[in-house]
C-alpha atoms as a PDB file:
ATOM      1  CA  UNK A   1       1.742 -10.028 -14.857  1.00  0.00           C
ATOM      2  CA  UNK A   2       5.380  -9.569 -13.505  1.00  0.00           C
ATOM      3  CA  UNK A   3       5.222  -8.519  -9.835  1.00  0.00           C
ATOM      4  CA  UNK A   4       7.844  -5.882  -8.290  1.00  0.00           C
ATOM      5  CA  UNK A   5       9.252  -5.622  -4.958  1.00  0.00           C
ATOM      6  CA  UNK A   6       9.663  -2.598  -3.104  1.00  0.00           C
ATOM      7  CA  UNK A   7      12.094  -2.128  -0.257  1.00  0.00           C
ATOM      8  CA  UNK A   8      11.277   0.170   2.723  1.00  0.00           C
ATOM      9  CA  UNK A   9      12.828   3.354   1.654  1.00  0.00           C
ATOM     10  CA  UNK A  10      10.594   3.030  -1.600  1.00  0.00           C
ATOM     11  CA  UNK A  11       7.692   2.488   0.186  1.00  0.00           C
ATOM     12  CA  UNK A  12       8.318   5.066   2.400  1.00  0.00           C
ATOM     13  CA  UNK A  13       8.845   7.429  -0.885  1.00  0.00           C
ATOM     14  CA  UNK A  14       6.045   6.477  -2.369  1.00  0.00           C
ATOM     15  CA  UNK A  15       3.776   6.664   0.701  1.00  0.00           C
ATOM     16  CA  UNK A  16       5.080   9.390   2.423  1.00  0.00           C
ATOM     17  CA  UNK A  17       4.551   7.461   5.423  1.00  0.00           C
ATOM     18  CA  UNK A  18       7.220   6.486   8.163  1.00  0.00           C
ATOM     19  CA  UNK A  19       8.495   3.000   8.730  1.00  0.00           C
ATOM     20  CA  UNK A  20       6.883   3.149  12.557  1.00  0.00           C
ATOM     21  CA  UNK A  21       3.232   3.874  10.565  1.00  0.00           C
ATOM     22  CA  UNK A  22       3.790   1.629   7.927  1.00  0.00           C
ATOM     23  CA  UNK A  23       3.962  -1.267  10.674  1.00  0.00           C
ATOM     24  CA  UNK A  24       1.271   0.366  12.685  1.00  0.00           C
ATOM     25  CA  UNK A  25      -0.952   0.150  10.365  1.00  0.00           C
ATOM     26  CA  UNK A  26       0.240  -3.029   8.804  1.00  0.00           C
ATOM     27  CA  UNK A  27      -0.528  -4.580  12.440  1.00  0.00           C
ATOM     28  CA  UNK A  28      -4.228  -2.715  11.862  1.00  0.00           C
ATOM     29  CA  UNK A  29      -4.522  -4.421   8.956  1.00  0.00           C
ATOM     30  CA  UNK A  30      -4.787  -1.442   7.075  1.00  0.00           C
ATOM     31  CA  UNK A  31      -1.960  -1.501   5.168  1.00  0.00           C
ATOM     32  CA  UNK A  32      -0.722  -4.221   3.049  1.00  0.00           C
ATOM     33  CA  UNK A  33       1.384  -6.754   4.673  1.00  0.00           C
ATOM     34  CA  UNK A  34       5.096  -7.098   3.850  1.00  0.00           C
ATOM     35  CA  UNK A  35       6.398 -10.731   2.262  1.00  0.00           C
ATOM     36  CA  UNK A  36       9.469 -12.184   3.118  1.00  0.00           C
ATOM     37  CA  UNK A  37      12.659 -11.766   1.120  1.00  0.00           C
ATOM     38  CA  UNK A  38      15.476 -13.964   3.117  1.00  0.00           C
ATOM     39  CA  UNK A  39      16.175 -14.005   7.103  1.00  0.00           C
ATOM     40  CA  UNK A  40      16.031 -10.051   7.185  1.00  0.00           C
ATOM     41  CA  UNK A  41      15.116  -8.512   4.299  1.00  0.00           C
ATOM     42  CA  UNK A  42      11.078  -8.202   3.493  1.00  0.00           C
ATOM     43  CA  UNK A  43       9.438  -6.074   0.752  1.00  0.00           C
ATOM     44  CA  UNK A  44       6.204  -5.107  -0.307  1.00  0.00           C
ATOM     45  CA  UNK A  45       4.539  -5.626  -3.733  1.00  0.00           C
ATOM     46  CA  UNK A  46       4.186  -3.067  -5.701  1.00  0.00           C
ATOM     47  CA  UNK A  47       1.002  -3.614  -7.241  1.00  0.00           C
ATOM     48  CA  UNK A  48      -0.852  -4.269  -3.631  1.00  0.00           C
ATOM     49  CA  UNK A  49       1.148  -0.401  -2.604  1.00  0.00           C
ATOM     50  CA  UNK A  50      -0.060   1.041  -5.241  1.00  0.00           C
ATOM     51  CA  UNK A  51      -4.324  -0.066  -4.797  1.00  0.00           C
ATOM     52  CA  UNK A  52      -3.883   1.133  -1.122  1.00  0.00           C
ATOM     53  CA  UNK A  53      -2.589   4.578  -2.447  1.00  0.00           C
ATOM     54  CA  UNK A  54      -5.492   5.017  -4.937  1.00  0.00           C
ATOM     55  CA  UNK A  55      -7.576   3.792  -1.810  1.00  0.00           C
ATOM     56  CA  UNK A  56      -6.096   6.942  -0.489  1.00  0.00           C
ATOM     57  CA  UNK A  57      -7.276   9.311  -3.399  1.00  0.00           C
ATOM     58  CA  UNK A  58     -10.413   7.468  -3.163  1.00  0.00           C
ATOM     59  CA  UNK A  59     -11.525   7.818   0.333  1.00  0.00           C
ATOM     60  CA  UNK A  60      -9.980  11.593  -0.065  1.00  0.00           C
ATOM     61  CA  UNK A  61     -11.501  12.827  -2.887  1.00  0.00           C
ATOM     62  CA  UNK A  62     -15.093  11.830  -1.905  1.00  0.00           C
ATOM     63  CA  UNK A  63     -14.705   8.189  -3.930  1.00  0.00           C
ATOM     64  CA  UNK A  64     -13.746   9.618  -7.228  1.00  0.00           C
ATOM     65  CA  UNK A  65     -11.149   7.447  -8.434  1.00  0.00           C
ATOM     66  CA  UNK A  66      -7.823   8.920 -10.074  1.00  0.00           C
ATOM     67  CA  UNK A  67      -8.423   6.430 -13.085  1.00  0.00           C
ATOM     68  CA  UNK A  68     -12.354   6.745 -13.008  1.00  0.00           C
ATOM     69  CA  UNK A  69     -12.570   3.268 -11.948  1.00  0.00           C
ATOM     70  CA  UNK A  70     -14.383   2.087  -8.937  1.00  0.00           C
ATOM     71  CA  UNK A  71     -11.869   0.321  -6.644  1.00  0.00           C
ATOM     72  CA  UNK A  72     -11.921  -3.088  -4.880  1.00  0.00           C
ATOM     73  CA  UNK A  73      -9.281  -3.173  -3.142  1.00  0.00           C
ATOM     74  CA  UNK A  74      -9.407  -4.468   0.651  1.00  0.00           C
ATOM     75  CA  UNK A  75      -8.131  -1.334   1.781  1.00  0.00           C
ATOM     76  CA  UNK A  76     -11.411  -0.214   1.209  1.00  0.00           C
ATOM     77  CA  UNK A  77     -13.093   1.491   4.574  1.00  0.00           C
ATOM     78  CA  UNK A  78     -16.071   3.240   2.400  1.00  0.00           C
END
């Protein structure tokens, strides 16, 4: 599977989260960590963004999933 990178601004579009709670909860540990992309630049992967949004939906809506599928992601606080 081919892996995408999303910048801040992206993940901050997507999340609708700020950059000072996207490292808050990072340092939680309840929000995936970023990966380095050079001596300052980092990004996020798509893919592990994306489970901690339907995470989101999950925990929201009561643990029905979006896509009907149970999630395992280890966002998971349920």
């Amino acid at each position: 599977m081919e892996q995408m990178i999303l910048r801040l601004p992206k993940v901050k579009a997507i999340t609708g989260l700020s950059r000072s709670t996207i490292y808050l909860r990072m340092s939680e540990g309840a929000f995936p960590k970023h990966i380095s992309l050079g001596s300052r630049a980092v990004g996020w992967l798509k893919s592990e963004v994306s489970d901690w949004m339907e995470q989101r939906i999950l925990e929201s809506r009561g643990g029905v999933s979006p896509r009907g599928e149970e999630s395992h992601s280890p966002y998971c606080y349920s």
